[in-house]
Each structure stands twice: as C-alpha cells, then as structure tokens.
N, C-alpha and C. Protein backbone atom coordinates (compact mmCIF):
# COMPACT_ATOMS: atom_id res chain seq x y z
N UNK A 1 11.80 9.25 -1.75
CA UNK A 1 11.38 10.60 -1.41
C UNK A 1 11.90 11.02 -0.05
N UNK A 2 12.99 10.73 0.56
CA UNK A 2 13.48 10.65 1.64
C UNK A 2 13.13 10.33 2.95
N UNK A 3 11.87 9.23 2.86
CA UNK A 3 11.33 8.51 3.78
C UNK A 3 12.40 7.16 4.45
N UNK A 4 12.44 6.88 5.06
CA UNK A 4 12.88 5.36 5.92
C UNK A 4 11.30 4.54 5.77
N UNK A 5 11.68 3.78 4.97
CA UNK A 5 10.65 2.25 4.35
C UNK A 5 11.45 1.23 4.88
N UNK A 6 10.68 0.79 5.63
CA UNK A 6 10.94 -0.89 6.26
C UNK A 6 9.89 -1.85 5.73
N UNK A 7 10.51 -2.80 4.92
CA UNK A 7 9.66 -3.82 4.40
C UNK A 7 10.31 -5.30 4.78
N UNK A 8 8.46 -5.84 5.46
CA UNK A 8 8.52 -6.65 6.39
C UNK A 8 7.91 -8.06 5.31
N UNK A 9 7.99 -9.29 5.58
CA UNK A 9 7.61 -10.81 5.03
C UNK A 9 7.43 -12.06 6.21
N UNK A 10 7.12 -12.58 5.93
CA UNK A 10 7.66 -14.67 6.76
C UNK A 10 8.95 -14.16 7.39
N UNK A 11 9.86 -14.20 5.73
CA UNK A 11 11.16 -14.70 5.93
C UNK A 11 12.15 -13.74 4.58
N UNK A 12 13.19 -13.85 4.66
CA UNK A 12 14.14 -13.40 3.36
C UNK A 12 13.69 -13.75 2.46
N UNK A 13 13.46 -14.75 2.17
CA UNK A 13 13.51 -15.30 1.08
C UNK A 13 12.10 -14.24 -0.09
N UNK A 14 11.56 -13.83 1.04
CA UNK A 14 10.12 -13.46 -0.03
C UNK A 14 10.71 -11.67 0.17
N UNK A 15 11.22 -11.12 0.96
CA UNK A 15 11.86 -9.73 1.04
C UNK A 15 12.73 -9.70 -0.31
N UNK A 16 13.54 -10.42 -0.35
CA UNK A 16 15.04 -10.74 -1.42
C UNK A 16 14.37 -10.27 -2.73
N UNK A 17 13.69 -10.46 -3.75
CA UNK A 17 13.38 -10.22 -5.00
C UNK A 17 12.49 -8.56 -4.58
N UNK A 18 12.01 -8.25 -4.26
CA UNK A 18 11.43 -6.50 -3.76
C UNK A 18 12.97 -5.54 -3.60
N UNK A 19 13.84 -6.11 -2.60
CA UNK A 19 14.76 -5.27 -2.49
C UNK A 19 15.98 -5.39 -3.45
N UNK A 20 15.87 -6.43 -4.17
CA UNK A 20 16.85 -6.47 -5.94
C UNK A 20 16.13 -5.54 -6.59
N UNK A 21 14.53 -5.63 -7.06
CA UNK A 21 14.26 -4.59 -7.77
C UNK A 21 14.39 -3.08 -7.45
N UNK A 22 14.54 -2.55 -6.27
CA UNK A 22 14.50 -2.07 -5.54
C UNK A 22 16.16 -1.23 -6.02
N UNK A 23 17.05 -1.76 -5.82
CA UNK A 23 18.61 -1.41 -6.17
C UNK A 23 18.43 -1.53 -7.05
N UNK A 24 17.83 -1.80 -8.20
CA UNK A 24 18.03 -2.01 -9.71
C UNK A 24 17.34 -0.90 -10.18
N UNK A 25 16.12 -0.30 -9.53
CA UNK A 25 15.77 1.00 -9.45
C UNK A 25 16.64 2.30 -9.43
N UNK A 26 17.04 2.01 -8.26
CA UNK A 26 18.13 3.19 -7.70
C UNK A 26 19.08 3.04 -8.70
N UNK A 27 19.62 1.67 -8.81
CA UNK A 27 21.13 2.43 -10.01
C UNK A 27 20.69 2.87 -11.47
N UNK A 28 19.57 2.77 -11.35
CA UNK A 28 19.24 3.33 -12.96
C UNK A 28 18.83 4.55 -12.83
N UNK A 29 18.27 5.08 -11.88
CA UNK A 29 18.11 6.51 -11.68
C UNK A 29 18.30 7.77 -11.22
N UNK A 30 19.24 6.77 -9.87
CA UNK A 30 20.18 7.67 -9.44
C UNK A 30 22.39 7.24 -9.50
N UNK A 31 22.30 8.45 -10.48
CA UNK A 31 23.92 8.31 -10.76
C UNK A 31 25.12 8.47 -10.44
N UNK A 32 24.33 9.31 -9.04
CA UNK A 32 25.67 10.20 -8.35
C UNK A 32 25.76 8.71 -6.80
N UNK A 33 26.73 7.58 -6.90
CA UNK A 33 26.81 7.06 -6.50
C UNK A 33 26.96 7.06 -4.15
N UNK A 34 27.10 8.22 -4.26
CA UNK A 34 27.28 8.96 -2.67
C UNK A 34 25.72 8.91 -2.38
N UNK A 35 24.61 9.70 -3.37
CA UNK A 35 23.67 10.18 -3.19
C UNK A 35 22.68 8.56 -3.39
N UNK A 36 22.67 7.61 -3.75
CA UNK A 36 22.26 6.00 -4.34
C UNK A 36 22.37 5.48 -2.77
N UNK A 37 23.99 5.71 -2.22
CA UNK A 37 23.51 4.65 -0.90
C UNK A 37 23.22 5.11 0.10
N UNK A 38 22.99 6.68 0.36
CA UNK A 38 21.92 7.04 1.18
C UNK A 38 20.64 6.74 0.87
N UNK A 39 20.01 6.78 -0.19
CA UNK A 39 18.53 6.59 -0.68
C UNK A 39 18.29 4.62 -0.68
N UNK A 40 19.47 4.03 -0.21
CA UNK A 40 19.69 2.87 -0.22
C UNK A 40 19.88 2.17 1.07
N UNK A 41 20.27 3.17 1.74
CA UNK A 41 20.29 3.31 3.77
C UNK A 41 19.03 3.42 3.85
N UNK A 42 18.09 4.18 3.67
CA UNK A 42 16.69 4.08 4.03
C UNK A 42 15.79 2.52 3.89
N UNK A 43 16.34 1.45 2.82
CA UNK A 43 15.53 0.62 2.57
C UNK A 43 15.89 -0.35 3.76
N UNK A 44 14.93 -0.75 4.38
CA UNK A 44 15.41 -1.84 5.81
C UNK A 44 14.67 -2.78 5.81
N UNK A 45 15.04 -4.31 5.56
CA UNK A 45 14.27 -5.48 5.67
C UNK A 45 14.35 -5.63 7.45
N UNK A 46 12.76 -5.82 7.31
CA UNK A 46 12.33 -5.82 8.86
C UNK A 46 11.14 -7.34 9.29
N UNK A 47 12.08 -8.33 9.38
CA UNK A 47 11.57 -9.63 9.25
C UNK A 47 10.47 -9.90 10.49
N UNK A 48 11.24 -8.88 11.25
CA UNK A 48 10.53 -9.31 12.86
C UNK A 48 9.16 -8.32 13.11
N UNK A 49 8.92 -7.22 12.45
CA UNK A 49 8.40 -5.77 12.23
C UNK A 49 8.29 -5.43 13.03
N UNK A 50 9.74 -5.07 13.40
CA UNK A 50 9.88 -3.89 14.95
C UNK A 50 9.44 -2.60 14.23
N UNK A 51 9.54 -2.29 12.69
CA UNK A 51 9.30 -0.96 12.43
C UNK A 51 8.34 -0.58 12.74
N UNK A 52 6.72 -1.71 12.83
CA UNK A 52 5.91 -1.38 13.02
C UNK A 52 5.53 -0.43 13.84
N UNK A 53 5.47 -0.53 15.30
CA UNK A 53 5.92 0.21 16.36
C UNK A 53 6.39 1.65 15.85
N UNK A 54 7.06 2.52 15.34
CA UNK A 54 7.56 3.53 14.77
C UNK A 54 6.62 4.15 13.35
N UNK A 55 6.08 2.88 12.79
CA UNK A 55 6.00 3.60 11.76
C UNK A 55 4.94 4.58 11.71
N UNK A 56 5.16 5.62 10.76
CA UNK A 56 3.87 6.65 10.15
C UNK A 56 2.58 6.17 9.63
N UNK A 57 3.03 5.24 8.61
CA UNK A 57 2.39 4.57 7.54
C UNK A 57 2.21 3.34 6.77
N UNK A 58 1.41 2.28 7.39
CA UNK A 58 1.63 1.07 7.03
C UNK A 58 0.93 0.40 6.03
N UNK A 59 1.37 -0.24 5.32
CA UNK A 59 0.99 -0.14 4.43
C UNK A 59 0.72 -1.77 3.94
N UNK A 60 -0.36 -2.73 3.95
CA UNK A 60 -0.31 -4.09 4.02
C UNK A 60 -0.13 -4.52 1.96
N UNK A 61 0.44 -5.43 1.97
CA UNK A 61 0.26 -5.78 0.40
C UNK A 61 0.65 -7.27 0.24
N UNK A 62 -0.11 -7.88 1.06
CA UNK A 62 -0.19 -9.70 0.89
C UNK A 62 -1.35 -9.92 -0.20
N UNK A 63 -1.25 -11.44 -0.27
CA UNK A 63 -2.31 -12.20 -0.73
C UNK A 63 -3.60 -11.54 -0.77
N UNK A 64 -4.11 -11.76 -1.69
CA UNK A 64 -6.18 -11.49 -1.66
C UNK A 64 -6.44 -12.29 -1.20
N UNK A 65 -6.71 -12.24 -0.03
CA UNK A 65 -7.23 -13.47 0.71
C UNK A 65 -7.27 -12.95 2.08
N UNK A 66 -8.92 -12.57 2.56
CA UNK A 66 -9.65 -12.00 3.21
C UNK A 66 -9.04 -12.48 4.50
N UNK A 67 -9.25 -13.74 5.23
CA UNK A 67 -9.06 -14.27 6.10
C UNK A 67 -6.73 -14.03 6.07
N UNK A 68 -6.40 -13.53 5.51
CA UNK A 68 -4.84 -13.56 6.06
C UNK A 68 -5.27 -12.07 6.47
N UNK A 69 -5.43 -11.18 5.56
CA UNK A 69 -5.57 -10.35 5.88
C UNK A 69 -5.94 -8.81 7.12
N UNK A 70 -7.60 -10.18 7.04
CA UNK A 70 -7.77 -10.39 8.77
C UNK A 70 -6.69 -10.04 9.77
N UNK A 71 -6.34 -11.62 9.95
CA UNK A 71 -5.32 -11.73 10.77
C UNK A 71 -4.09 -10.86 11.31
N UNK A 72 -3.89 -10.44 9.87
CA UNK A 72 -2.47 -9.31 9.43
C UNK A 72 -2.42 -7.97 10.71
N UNK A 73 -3.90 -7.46 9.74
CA UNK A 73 -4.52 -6.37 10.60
C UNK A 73 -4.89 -6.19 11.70
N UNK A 74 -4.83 -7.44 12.83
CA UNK A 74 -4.83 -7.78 13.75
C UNK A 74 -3.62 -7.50 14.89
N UNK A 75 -2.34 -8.17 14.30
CA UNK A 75 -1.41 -7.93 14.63
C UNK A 75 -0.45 -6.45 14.39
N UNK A 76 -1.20 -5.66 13.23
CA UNK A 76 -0.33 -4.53 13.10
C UNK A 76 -1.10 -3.72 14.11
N UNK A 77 -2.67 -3.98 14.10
CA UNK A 77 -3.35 -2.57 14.55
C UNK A 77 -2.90 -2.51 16.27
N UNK A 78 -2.73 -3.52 16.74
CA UNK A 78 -1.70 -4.29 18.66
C UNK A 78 -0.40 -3.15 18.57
N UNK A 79 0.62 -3.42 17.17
CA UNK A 79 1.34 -3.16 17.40
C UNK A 79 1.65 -1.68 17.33
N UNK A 80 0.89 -1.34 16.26
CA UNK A 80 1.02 0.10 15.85
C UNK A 80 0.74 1.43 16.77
N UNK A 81 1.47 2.22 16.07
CA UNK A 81 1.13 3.55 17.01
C UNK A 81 -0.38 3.82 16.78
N UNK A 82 -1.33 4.74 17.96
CA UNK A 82 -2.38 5.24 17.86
C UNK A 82 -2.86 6.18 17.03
N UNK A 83 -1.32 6.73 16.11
CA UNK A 83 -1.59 8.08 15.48
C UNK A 83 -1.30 7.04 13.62
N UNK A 84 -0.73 6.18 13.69
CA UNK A 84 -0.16 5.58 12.50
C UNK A 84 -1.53 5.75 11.41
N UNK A 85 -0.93 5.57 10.18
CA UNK A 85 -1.91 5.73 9.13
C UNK A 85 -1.78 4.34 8.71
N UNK A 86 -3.03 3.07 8.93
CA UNK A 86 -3.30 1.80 8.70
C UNK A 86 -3.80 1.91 7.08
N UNK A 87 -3.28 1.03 6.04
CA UNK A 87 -3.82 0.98 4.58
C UNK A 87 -3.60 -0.46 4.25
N UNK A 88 -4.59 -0.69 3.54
CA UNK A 88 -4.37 -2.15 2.84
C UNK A 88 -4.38 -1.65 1.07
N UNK A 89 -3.32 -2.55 0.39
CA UNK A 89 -3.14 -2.20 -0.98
C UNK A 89 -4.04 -3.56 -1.99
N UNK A 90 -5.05 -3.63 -0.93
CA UNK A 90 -6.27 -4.77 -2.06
C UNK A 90 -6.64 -4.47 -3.36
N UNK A 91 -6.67 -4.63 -4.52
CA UNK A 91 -7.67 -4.82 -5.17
C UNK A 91 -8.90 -4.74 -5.43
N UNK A 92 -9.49 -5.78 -4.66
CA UNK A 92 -10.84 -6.63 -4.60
C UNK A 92 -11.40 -6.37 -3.75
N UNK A 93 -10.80 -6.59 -2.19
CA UNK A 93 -11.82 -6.92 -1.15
C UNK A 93 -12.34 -5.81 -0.61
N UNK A 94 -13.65 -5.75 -0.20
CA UNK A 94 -14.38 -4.71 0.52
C UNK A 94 -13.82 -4.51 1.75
N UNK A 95 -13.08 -2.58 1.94
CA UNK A 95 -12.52 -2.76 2.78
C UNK A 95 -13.41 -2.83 4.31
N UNK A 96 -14.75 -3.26 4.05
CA UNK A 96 -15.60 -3.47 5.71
C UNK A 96 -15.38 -4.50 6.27
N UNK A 97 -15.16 -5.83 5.26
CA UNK A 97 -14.44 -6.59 4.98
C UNK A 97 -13.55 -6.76 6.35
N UNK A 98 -12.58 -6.37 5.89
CA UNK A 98 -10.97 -6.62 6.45
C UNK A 98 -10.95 -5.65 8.04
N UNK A 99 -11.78 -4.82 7.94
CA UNK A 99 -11.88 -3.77 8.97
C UNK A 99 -12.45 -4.42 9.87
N UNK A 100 -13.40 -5.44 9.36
CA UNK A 100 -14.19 -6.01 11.12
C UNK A 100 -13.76 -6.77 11.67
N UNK A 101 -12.32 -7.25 11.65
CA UNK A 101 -11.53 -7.93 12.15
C UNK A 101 -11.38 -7.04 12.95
N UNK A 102 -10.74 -5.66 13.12
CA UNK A 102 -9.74 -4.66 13.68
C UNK A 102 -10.83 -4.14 14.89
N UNK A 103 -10.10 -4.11 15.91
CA UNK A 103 -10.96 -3.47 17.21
C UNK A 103 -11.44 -2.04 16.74
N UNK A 104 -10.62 -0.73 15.74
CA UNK A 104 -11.42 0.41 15.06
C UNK A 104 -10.92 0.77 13.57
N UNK A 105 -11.83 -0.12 12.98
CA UNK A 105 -11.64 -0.34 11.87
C UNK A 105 -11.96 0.97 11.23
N UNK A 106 -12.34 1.97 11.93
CA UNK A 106 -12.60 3.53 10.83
C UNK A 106 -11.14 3.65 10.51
N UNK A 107 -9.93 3.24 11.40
CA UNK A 107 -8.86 3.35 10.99
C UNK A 107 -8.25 3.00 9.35
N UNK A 108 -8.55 2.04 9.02
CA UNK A 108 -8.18 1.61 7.99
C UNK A 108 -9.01 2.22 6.45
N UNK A 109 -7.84 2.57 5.90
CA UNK A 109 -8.19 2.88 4.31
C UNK A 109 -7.12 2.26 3.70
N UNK A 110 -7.77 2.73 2.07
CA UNK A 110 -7.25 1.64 1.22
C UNK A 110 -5.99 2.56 0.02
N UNK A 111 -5.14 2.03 0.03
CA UNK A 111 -4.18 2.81 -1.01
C UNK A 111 -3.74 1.96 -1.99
N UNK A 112 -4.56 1.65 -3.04
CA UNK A 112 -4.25 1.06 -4.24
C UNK A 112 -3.18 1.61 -5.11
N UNK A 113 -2.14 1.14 -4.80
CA UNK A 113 -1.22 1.41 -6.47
C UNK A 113 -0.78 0.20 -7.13
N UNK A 114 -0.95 0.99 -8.64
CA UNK A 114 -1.10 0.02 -9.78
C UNK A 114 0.04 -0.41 -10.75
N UNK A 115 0.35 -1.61 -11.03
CA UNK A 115 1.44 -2.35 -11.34
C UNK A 115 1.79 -1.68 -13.30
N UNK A 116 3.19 -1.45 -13.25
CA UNK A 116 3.85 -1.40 -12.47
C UNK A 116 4.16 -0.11 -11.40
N UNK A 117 3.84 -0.52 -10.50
CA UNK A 117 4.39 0.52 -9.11
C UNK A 117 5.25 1.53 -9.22
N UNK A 118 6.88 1.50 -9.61
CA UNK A 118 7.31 2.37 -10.14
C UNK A 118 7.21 3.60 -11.33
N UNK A 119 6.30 3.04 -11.93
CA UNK A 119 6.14 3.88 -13.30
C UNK A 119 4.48 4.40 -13.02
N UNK A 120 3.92 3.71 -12.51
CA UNK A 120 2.03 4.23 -12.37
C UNK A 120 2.11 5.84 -11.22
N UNK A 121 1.56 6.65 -11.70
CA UNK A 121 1.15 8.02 -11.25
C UNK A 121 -0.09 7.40 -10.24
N UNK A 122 -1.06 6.87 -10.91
CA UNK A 122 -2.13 7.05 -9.87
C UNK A 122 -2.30 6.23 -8.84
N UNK A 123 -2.58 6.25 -7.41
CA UNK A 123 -3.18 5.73 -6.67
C UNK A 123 -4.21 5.87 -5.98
N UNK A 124 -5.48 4.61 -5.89
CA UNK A 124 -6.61 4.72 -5.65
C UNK A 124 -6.63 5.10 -3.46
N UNK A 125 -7.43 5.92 -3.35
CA UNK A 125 -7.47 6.24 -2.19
C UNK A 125 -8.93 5.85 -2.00
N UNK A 126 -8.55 4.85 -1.14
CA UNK A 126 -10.46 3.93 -0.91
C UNK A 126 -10.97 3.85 0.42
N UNK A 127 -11.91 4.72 0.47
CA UNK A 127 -12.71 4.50 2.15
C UNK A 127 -13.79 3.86 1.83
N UNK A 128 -14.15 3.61 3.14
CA UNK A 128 -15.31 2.45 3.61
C UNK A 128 -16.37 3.55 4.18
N UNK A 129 -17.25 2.97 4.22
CA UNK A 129 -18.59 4.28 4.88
C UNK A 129 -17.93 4.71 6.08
N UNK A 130 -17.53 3.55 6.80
CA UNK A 130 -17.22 3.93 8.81
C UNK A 130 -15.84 4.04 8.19
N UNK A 131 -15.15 4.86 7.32
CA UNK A 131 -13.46 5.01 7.52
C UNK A 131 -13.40 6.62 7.73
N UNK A 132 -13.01 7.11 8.90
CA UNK A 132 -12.14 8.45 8.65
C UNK A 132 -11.67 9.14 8.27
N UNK A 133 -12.70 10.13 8.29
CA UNK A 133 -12.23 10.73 6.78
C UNK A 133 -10.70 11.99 7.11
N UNK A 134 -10.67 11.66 8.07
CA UNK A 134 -8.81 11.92 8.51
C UNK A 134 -7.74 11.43 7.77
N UNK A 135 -8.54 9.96 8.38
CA UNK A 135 -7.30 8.90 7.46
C UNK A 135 -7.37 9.10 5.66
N UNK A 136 -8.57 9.20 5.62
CA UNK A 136 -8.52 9.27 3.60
C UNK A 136 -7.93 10.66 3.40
N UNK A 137 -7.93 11.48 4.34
CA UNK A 137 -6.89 12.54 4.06
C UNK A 137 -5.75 12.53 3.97
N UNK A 138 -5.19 12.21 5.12
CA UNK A 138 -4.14 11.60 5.44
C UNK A 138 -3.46 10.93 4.38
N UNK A 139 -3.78 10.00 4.20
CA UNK A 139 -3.88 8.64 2.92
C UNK A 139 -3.64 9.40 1.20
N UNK A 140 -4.49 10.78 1.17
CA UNK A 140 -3.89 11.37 -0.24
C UNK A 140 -3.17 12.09 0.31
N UNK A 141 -2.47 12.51 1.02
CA UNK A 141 -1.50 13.35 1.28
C UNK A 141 -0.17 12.68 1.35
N UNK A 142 -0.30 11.44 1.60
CA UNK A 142 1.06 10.77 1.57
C UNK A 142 1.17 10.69 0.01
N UNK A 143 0.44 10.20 -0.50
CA UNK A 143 0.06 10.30 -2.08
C UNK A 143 0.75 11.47 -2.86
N UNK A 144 0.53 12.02 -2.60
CA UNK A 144 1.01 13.41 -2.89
C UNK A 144 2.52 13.75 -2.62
N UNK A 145 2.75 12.93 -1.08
CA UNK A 145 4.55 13.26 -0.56
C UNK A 145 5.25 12.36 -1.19
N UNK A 146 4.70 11.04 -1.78
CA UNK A 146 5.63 10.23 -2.63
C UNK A 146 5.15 10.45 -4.29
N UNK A 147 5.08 11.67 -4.85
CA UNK A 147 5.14 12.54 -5.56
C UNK A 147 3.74 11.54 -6.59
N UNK A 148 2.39 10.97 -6.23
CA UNK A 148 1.87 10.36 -7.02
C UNK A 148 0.42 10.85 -6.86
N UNK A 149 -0.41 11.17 -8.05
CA UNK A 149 -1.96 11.38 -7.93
C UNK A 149 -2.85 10.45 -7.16
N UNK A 150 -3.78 11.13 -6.28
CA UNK A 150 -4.53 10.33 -5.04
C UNK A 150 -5.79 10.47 -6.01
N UNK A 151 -6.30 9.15 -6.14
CA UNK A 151 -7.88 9.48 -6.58
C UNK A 151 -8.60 8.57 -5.68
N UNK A 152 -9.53 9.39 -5.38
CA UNK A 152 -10.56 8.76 -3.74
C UNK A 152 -11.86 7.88 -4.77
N UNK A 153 -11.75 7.03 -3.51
CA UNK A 153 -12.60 5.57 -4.49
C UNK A 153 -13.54 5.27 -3.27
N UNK A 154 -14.50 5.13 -3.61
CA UNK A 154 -15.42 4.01 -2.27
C UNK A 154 -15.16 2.98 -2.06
N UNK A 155 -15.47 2.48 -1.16
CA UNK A 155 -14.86 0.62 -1.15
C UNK A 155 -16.34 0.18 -2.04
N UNK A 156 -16.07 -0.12 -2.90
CA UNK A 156 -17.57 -1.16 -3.88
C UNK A 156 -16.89 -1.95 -4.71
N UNK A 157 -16.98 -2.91 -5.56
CA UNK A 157 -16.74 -4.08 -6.05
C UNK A 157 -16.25 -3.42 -7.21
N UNK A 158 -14.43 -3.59 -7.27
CA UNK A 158 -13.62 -2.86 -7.97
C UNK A 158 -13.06 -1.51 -8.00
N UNK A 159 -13.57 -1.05 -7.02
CA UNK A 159 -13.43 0.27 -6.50
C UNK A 159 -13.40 0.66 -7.60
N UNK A 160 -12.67 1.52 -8.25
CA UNK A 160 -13.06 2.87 -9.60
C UNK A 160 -12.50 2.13 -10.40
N UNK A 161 -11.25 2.34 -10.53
CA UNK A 161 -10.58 1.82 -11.84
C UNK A 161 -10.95 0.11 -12.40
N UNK A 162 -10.66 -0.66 -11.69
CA UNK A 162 -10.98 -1.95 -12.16
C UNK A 162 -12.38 -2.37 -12.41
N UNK A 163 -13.21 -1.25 -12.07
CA UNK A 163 -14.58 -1.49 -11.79
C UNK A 163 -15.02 -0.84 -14.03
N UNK A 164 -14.32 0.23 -14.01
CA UNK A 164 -14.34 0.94 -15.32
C UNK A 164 -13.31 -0.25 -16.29
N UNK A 165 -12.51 -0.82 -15.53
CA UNK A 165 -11.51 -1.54 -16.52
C UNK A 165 -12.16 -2.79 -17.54
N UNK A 166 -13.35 -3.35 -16.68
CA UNK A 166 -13.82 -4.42 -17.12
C UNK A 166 -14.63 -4.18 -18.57
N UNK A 167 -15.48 -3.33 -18.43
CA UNK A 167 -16.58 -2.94 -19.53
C UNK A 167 -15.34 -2.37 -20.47
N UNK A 168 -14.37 -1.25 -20.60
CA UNK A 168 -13.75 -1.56 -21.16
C UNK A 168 -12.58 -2.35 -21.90
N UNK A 169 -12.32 -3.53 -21.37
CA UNK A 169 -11.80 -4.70 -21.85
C UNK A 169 -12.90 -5.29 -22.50
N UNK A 170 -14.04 -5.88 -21.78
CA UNK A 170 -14.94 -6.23 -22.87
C UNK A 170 -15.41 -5.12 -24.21
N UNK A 171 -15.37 -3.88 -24.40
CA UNK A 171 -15.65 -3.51 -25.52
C UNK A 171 -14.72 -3.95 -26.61
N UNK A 172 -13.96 -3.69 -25.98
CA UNK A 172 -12.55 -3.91 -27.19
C UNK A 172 -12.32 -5.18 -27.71
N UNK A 173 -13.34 -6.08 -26.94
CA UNK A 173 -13.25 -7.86 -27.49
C UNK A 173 -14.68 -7.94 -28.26
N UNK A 174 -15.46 -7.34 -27.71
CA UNK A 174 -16.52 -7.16 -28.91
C UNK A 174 -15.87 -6.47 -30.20
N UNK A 175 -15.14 -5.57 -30.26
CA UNK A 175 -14.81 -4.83 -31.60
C UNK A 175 -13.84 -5.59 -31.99
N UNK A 176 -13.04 -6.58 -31.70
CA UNK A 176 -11.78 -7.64 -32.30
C UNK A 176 -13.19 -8.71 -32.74
C-alpha cells in the first residue's frame, strides 16, 4: 500500500521464508515488472531494528509466550518514537498482560490478523480497559490504510473471533 515495512528477527535465517513469500506475492500480483521492484524496495530486513526508531507502526508477531513478549515490549517501547503506534498481533494473551511490563502500557493495542494474512479482510482491533482510545483509533485506521476491515475487540479470553470460533467448532462436531 505504499508504506516502507521493515521486518525485524534474531537473525536471517527466520526473516528469509516471510520475505520469499513476500516476492512470491508480488510476482503474482503485480505484472508490470518496473512497478514489482519498487513495491519490492519498500520491503527491508532490519536485523538490528534501527527501523524501530523511525517507525509509525509497530507491530510485534513472535511466539505466545507472555514472558518473550514482555521483554520484546520492553525494548521497542526504549526505542520507539513517543508518537509511534505500539501493537501486539497475539491471539491469546490478555493484552494487560503484556502491557505491565511497559513503563505506559495505555500505549499498546492489539491488531490481530488472521491466517492466511494475505487473503483475510478482517482484523481484530483489541484494547485493554487502560489502552487509549487514540491508539485503538489509530490502530483501525491503519486497518483501513492497508485496505482491511478493523473490528474492535476487548482484550477477554479469545477476544471476539476465536472466542465465537470455539462453540462453533464444537457444534459442528456434535452434528458429525
């Protein structure tokens, strides 16, 4: 959508398979080969995350696993600008959770998008009681600039969709 995305890891090795799918994207959808490696100039593996520092919008998507997470958010919220929009792409965890690590955790909301990523319209936009309701603005509005439906979720156990997903998976195994 003519953003500059820097995606950060450890090391290459875990960047390398994101940015194959990534070009395998682009040449299937975009044909006019001039117009592919500009939209291909924007993608920047950023091992060290100097982007951090710069960026608008960060966007965490590690492990479920509360305690990295922690940590993560620790080091971005140091590095990040004061105006940046902080999001974690959890699942599961309550984002009060992950926030009381962070010196102002109203900062942080949650931007769930759902696999597969490329093809899913919706993303869950999840605040916490103490989250800003700036940032959950903020947060569907980017939603919106990378052309995808924002649906606002509370942070509670499954937030909306997975929370509705379960009872319906179990119906459908009662009726098999």
């Amino acid at each position: 959508r003519g953003m500059r995305v820097t995606v950060q890891d450890r090391e290459i090795a875990f960047v390398a398979p994101a940015i194959k799918r990534a070009m395998a994207t682009y040449k299937s959808r975009i044909k006019d080969r001039y117009r592919r490696s500009q939209v291909q100039d924007n993608l920047i593996v950023d091992i060290e995350g100097s982007g951090i520092a710069r960026a608008d919008v960060i966007i965490e998507a590690i492990v479920e696993d509360l305690d990295a997470k922690r940590r993560l958010f620790q080091q971005i919220e140091s590095g990040a600008r004061s105006d940046a929009l902080i999001a974690t792409n959890t699942s599961s965890i309550p984002l009060e959770d992950i926030g009381d690590a962070m010196q102002d955790g109203s900062r942080l909301v949650g931007i769930h998008f759902f696999n597969p990523v490329a093809r899913m319209q919706l993303i869950e936009i999840i605040s916490a009681a103490n989250t800003d309701p700036l940032q959950t603005d903020r947060a569907a509005a980017f939603a919106v600039q990378i052309d995808r439906q924002p649906l606002p979720a509370n942070s509670s156990p499954g937030f909306l969709i997975n929370r509705i997903l379960s009872p319906y998976l179990q119906e459908a195994m009662t009726l098999v």
